[in-house]
N, C-alpha and C. Protein backbone atom coordinates (compact mmCIF):
# COMPACT_ATOMS: atom_id res chain seq x y z
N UNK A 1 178.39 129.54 3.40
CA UNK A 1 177.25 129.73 4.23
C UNK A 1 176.41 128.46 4.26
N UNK A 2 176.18 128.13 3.06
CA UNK A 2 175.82 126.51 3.34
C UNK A 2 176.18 125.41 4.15
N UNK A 3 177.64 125.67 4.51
CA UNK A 3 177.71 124.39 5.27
C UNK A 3 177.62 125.03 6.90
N UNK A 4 177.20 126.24 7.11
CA UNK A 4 177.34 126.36 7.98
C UNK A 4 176.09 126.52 8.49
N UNK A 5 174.98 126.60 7.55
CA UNK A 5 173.47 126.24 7.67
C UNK A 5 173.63 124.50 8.16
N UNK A 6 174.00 123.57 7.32
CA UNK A 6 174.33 122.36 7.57
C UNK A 6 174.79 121.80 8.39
N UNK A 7 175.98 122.95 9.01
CA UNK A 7 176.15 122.37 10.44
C UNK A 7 175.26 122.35 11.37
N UNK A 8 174.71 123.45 11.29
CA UNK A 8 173.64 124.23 12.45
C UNK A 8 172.43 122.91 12.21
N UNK A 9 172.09 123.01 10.91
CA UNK A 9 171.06 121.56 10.50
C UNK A 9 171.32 119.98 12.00
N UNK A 10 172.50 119.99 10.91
CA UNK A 10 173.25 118.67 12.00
C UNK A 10 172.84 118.92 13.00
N UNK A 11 173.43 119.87 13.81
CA UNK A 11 174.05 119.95 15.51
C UNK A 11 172.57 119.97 15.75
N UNK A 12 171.57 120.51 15.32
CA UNK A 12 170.46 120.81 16.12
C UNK A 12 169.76 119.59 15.83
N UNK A 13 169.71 118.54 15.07
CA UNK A 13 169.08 117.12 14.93
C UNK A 13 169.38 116.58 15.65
N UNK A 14 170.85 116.44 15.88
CA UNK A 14 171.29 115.33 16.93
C UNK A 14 170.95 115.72 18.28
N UNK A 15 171.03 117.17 18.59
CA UNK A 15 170.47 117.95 19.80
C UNK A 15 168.97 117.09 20.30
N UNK A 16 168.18 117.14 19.04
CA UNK A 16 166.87 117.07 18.98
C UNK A 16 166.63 115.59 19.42
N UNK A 17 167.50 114.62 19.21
CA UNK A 17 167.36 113.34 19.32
C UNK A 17 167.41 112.71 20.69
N UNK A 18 169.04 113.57 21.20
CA UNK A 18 168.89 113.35 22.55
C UNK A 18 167.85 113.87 23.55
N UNK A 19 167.06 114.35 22.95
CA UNK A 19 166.08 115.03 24.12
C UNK A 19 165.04 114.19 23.82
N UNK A 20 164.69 113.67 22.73
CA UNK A 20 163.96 112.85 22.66
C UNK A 20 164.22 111.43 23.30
N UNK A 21 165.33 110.74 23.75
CA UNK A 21 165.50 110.10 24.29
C UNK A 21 165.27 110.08 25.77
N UNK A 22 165.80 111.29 26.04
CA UNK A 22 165.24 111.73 27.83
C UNK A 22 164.23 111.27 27.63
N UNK A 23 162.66 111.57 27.24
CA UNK A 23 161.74 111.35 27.65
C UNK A 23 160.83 109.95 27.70
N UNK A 24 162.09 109.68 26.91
CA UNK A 24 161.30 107.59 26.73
C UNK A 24 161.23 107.34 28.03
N UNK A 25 160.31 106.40 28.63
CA UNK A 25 160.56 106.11 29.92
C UNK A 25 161.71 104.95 30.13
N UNK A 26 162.02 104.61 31.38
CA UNK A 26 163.47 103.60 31.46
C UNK A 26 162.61 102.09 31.76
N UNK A 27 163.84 101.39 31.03
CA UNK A 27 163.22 100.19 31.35
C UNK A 27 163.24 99.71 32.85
N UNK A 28 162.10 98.78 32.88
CA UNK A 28 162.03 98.28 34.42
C UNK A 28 163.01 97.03 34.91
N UNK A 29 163.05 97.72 36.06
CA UNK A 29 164.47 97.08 36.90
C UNK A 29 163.75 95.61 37.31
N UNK A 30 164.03 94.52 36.84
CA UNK A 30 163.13 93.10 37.53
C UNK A 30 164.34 92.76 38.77
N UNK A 31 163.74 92.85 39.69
CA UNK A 31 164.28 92.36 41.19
C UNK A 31 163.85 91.37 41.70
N UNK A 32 164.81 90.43 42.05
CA UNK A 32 164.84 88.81 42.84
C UNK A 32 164.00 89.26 43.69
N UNK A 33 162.94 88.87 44.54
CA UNK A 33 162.18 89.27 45.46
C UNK A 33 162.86 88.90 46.74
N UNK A 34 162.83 89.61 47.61
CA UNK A 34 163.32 89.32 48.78
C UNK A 34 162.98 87.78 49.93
N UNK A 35 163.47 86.66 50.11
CA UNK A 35 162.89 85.84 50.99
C UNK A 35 162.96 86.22 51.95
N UNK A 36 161.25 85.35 52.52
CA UNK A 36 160.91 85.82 53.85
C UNK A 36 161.83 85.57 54.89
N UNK A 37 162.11 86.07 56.20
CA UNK A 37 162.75 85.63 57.01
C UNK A 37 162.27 84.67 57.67
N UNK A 38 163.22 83.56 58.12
CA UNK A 38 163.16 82.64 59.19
C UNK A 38 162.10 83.50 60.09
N UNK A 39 161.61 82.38 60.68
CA UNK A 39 160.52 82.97 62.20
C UNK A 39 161.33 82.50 63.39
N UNK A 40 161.49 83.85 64.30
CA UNK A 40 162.57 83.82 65.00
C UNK A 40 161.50 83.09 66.46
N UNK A 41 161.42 81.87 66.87
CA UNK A 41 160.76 81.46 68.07
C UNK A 41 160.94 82.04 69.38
N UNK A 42 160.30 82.84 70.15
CA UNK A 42 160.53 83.38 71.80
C UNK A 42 159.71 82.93 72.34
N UNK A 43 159.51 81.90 73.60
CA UNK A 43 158.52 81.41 74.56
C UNK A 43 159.04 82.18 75.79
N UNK A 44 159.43 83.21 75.36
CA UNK A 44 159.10 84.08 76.74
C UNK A 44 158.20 85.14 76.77
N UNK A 45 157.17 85.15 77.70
CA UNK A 45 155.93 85.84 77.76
C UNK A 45 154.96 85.43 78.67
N UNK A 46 153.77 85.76 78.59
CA UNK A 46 152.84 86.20 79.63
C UNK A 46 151.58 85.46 78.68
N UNK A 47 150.19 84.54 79.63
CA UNK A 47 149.02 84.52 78.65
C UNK A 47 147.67 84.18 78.88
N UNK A 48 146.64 84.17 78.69
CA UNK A 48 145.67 84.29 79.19
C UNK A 48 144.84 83.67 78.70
N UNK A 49 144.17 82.83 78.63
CA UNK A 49 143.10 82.27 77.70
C UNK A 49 141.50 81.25 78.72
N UNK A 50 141.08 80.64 77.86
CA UNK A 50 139.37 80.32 78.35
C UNK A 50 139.84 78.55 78.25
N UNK A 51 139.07 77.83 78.55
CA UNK A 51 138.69 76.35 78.09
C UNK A 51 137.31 76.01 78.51
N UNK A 52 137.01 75.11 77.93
CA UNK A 52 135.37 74.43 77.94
C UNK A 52 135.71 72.88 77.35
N UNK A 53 134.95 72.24 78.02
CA UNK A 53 134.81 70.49 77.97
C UNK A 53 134.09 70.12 78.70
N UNK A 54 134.68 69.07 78.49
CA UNK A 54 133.87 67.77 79.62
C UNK A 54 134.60 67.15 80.83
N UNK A 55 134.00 66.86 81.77
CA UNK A 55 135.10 66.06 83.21
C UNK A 55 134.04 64.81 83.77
N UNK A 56 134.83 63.89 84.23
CA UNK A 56 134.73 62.83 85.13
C UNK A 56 134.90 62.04 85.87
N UNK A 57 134.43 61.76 86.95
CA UNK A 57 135.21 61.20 88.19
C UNK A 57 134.49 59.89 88.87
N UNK A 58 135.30 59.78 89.48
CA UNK A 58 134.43 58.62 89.79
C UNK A 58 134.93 58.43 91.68
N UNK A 59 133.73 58.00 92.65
CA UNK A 59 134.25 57.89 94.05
C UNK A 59 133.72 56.37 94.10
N UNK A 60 134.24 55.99 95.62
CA UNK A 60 133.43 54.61 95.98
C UNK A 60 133.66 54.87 97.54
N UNK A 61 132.47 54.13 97.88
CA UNK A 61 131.95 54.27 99.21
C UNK A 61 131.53 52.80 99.56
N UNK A 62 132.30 52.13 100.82
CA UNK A 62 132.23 51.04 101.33
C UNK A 62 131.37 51.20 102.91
N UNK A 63 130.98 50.18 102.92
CA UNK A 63 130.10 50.42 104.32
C UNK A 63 131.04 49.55 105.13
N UNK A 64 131.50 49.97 106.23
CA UNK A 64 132.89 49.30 106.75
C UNK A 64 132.18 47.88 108.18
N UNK A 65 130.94 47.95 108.23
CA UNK A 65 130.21 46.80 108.62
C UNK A 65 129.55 45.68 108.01
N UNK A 66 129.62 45.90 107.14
CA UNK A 66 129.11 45.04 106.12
C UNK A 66 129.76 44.85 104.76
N UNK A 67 130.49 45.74 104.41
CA UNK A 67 131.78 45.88 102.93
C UNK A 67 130.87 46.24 101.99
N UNK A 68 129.29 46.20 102.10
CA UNK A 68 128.98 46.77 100.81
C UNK A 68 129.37 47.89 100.26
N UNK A 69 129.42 48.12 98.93
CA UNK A 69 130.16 49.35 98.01
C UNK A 69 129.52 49.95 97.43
N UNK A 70 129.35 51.11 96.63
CA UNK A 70 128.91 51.60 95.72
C UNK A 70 130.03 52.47 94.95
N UNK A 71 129.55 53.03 93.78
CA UNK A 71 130.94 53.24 93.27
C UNK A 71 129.72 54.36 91.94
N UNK A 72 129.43 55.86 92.71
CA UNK A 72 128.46 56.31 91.50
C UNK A 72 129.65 56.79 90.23
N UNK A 73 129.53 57.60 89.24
CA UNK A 73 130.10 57.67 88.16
C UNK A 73 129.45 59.14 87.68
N UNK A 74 130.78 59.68 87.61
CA UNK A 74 130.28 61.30 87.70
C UNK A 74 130.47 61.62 86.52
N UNK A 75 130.05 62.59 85.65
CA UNK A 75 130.42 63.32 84.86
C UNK A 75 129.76 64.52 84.52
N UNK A 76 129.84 65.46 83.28
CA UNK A 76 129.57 66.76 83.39
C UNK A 76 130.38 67.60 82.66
N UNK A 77 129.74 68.99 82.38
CA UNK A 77 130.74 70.22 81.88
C UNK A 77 131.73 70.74 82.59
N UNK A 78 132.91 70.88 82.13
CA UNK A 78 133.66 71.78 82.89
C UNK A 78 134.43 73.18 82.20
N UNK A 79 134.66 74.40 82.72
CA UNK A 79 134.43 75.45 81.85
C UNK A 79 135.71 76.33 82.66
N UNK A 80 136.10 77.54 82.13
CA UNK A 80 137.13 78.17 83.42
C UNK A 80 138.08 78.65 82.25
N UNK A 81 139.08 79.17 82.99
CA UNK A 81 140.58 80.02 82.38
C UNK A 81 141.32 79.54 82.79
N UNK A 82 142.74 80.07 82.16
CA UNK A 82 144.29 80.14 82.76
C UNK A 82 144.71 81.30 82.62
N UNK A 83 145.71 81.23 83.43
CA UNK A 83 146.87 82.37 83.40
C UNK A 83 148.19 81.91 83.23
N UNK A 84 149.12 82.22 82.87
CA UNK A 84 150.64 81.76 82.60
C UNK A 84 150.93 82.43 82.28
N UNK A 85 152.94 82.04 82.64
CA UNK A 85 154.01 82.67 82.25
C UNK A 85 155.09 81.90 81.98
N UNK A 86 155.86 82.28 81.16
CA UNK A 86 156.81 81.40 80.44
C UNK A 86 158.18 82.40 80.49
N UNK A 87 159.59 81.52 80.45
CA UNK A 87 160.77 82.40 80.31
C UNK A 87 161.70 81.45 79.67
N UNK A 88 162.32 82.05 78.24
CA UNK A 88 162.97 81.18 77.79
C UNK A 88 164.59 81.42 78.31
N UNK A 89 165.34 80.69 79.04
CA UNK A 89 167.11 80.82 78.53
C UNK A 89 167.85 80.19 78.02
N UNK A 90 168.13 80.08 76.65
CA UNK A 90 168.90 79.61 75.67
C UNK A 90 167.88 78.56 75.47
N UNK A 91 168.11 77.11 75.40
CA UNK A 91 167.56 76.40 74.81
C UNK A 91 165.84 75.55 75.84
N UNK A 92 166.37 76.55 77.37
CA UNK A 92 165.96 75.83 78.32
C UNK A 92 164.30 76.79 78.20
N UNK A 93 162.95 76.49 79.40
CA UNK A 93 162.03 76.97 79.17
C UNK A 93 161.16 76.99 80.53
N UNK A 94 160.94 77.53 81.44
CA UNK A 94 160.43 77.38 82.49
C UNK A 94 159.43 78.26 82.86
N UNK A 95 158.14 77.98 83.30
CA UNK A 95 156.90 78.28 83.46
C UNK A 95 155.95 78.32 84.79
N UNK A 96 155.43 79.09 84.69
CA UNK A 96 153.93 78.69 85.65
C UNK A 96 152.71 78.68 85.25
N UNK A 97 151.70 78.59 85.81
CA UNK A 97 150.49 78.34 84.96
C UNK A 97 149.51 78.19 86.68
N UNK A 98 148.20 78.92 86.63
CA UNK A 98 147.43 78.59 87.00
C UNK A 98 145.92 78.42 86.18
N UNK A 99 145.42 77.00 86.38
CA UNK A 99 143.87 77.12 85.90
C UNK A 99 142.57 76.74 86.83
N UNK A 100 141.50 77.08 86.54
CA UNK A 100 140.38 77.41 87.57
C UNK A 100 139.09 77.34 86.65
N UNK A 101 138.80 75.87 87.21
CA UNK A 101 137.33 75.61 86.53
C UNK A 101 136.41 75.58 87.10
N UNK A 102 135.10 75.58 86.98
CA UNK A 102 134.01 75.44 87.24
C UNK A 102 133.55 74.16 86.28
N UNK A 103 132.35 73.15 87.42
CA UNK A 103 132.07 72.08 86.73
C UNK A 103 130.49 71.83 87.17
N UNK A 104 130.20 70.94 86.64
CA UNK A 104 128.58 70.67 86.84
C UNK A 104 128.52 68.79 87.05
N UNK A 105 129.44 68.70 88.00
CA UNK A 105 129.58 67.29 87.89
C UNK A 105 129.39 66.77 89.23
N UNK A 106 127.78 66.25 88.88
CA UNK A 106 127.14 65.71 90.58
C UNK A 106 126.65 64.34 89.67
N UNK A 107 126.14 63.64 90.95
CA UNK A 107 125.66 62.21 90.75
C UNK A 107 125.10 61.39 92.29
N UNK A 108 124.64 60.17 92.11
CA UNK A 108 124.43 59.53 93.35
C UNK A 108 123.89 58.55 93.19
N UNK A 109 123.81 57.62 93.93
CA UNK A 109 123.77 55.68 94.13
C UNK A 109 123.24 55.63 95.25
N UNK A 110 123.01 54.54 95.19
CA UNK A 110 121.97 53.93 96.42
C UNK A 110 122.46 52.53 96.69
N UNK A 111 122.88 52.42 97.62
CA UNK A 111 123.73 51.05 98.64
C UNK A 111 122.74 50.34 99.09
N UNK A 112 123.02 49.32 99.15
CA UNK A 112 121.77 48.84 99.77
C UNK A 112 122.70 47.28 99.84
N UNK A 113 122.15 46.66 101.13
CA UNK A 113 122.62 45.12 101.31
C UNK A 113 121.82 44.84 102.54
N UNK A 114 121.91 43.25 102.98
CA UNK A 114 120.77 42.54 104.07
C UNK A 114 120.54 43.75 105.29
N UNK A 115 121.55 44.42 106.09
CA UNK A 115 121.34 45.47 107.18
C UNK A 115 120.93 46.98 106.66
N UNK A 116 121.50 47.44 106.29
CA UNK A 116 121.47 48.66 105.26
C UNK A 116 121.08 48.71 103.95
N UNK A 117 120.43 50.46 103.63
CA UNK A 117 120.20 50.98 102.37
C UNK A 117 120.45 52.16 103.06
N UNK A 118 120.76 53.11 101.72
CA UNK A 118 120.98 54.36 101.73
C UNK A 118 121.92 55.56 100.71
N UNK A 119 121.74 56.44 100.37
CA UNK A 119 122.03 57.22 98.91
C UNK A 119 123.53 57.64 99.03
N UNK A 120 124.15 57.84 98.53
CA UNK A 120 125.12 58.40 98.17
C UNK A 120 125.64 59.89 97.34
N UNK A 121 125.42 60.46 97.94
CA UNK A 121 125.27 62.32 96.68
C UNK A 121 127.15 62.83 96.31
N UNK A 122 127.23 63.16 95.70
CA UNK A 122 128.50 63.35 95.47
C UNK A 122 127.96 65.03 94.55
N UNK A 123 129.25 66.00 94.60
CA UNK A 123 129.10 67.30 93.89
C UNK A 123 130.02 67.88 93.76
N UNK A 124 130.78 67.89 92.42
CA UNK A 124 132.50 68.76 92.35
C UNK A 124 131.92 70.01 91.55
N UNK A 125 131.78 71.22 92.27
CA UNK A 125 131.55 72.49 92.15
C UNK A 125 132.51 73.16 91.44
N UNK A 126 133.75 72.93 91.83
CA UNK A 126 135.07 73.83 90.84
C UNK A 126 136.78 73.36 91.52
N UNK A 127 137.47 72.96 90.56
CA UNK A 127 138.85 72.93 90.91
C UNK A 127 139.85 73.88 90.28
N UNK A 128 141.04 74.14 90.89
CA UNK A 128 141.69 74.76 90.23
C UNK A 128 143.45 74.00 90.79
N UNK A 129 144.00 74.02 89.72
CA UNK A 129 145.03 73.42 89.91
C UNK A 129 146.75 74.39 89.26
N UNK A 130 147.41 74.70 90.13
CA UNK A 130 148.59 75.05 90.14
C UNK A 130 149.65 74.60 89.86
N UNK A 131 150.40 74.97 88.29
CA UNK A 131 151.33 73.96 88.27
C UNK A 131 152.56 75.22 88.36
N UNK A 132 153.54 74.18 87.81
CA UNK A 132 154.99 74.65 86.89
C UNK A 132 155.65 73.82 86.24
N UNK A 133 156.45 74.28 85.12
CA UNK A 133 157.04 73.15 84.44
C UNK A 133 158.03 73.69 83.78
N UNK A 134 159.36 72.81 83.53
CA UNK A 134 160.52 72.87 82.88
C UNK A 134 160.43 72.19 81.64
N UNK A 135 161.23 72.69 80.74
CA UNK A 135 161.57 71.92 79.76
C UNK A 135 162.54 72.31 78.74
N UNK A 136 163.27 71.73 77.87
CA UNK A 136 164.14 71.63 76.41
C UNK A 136 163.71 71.79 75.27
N UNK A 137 163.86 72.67 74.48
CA UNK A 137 163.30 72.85 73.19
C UNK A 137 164.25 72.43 71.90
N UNK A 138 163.96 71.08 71.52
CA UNK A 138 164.41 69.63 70.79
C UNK A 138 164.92 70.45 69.39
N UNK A 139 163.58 71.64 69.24
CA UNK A 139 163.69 72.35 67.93
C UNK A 139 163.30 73.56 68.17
N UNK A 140 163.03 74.78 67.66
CA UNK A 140 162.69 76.22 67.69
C UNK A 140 161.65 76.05 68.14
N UNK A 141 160.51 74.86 67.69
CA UNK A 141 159.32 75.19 67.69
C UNK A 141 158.43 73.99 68.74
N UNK A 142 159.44 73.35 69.21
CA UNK A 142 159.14 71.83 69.75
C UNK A 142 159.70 71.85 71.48
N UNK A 143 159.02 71.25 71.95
CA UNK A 143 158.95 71.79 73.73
C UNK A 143 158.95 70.83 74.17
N UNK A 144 159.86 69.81 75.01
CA UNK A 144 159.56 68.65 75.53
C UNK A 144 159.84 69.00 77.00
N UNK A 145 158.77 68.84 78.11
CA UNK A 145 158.78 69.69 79.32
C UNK A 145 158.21 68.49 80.45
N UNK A 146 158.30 69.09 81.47
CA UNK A 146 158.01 67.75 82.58
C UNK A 146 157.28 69.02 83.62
N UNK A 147 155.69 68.38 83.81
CA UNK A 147 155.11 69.35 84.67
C UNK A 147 154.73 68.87 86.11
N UNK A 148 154.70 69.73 87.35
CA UNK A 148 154.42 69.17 87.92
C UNK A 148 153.24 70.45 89.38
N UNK A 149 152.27 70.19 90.21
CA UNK A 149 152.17 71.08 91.01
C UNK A 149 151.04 70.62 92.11
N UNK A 150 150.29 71.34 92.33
CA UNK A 150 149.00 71.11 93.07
C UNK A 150 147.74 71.48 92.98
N UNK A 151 146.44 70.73 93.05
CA UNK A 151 145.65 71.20 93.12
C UNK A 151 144.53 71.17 93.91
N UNK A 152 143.04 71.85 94.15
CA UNK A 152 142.64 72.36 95.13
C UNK A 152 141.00 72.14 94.74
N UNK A 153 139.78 71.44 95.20
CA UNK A 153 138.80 70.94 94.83
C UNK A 153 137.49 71.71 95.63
N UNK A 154 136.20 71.79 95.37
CA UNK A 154 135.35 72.07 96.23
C UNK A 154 134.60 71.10 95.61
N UNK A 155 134.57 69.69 96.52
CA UNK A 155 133.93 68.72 96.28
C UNK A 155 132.93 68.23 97.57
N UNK A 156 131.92 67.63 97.58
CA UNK A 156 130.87 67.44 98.81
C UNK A 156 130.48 66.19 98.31
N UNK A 157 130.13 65.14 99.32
CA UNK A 157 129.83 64.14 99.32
C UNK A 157 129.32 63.54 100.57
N UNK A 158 127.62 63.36 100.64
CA UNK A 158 126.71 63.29 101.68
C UNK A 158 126.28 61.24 101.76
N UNK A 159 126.36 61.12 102.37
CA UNK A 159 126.08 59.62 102.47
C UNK A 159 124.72 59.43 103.84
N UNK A 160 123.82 58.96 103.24
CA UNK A 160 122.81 58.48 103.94
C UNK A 160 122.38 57.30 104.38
N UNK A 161 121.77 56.95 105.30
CA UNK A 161 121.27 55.81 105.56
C UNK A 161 119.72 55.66 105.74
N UNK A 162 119.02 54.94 105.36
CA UNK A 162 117.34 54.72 105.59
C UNK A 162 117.27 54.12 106.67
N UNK A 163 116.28 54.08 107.19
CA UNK A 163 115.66 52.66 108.65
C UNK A 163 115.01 52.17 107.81
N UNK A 164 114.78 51.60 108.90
CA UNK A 164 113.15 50.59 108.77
C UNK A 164 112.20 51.43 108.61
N UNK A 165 111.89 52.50 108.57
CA UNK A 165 110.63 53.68 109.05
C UNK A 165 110.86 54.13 107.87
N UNK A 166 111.81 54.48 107.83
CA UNK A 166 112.20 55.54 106.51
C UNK A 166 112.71 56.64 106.57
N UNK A 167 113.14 57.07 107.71
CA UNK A 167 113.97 57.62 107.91
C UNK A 167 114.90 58.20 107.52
N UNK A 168 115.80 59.00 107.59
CA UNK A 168 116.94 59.22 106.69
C UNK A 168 117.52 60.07 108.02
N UNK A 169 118.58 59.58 108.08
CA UNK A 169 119.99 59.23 109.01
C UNK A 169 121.51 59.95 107.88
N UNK A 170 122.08 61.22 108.77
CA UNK A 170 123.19 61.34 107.49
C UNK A 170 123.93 60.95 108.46
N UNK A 171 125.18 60.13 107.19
CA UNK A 171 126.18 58.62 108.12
C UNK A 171 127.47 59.90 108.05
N UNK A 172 127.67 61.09 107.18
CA UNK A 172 129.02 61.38 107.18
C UNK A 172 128.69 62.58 105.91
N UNK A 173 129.93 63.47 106.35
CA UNK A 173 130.36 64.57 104.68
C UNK A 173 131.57 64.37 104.81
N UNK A 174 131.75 64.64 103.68
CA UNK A 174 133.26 65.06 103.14
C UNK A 174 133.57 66.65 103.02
N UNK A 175 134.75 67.04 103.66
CA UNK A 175 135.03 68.41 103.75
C UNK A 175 134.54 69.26 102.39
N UNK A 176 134.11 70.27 102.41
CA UNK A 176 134.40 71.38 101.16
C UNK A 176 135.73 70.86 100.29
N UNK A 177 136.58 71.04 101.04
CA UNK A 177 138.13 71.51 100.37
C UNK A 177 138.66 70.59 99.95
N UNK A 178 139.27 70.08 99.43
CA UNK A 178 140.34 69.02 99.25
C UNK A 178 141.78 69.36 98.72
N UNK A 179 142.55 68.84 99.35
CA UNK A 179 144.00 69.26 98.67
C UNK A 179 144.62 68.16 98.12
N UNK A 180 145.25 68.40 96.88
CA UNK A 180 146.27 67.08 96.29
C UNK A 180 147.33 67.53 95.85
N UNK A 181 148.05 66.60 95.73
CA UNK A 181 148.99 66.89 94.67
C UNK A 181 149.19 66.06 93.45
N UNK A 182 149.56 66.47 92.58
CA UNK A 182 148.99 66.47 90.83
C UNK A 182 150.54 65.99 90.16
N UNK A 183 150.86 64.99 89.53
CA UNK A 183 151.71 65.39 88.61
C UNK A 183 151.64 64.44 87.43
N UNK A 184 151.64 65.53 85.83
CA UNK A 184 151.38 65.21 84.91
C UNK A 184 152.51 64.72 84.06
């Protein structure tokens, strides 16, 4: 009967042990951390954004009886948005883009030589210019592109002449509109 107390002893210690082991907690698993992925580049899309700066221009005005010149020197804020769109295929990248500023860039001179005097007013109210452009992308992230398009001005420019009296005589305007073409 003893050893069969003894067994029972045994069997139920070792019983006892493994259960005590269940409850240890497990050791922790240390895991290589995952690297980040590459950043996969797409310039195909749609976009919208603001700009603000500065602009300057410059005109000249010759008096075609006499050659005197003037030459005022414009500058000013210029402020406005864009719109664009972009489409990438394979390595290639082709776009449009319109932008549309508003500016505050007036000025004016005064001509004057032995026959004549008289002012010069100049006023670029807002341009907006229309492009598109192609280009090759050298690297994922690198764009070498060739732009080209047109753009469209509301510029005024009043030229006067004085007398002898004092007078004021207007010699000429320049249309509202102006059209060019642009390439950058």
């Amino acid at each position: 009967m003893k050893r069969t107390v003894l067994a029972a002893l045994s069997i139920s210690a070792l019983a006892s042990v493994n259960a005590l082991a269940a409850d240890l907690p497990q050791r922790p698993v240390y895991k290589t951390p995952m690297a980040a992925p590459a950043p996969v580049y797409n310039w195909t899309g749609c976009y919208v954004g603001a700009n603000i700066g500065g602009a300057w221009g410059n005109i000249n005005a010759t008096d075609v009886t006499t050659g005197a010149t003037v030459s005022p020197r414009n500058s000013g804020f210029a402020g406005g948005g864009q719109v664009g769109c972009d489409y990438q295929m394979s390595q290639w990248v082709f776009g449009v883009r319109n932008i549309f500023d508003a500016t505050s860039i007036s000025n004016g001179a005064t001509i004057s030589d032995a026959l004549i005097s008289g002012t010069v007013n100049s006023h670029l109210r807002w341009f907006d210019a229309l492009t598109a452009r192609a280009g090759y992308l050298v690297q994922p992230n690198v764009l070498l592109y060739g732009q080209g398009g047109a753009a469209w001005t509301s510029w005024k420019c009043h030229c006067f002449q004085y007398g002898r009296r004092a007078s004021r005589r207007n010699l000429g305007r320049q249309p509202d509109r102006l059209d060019s073409w642009r390439r950058c």
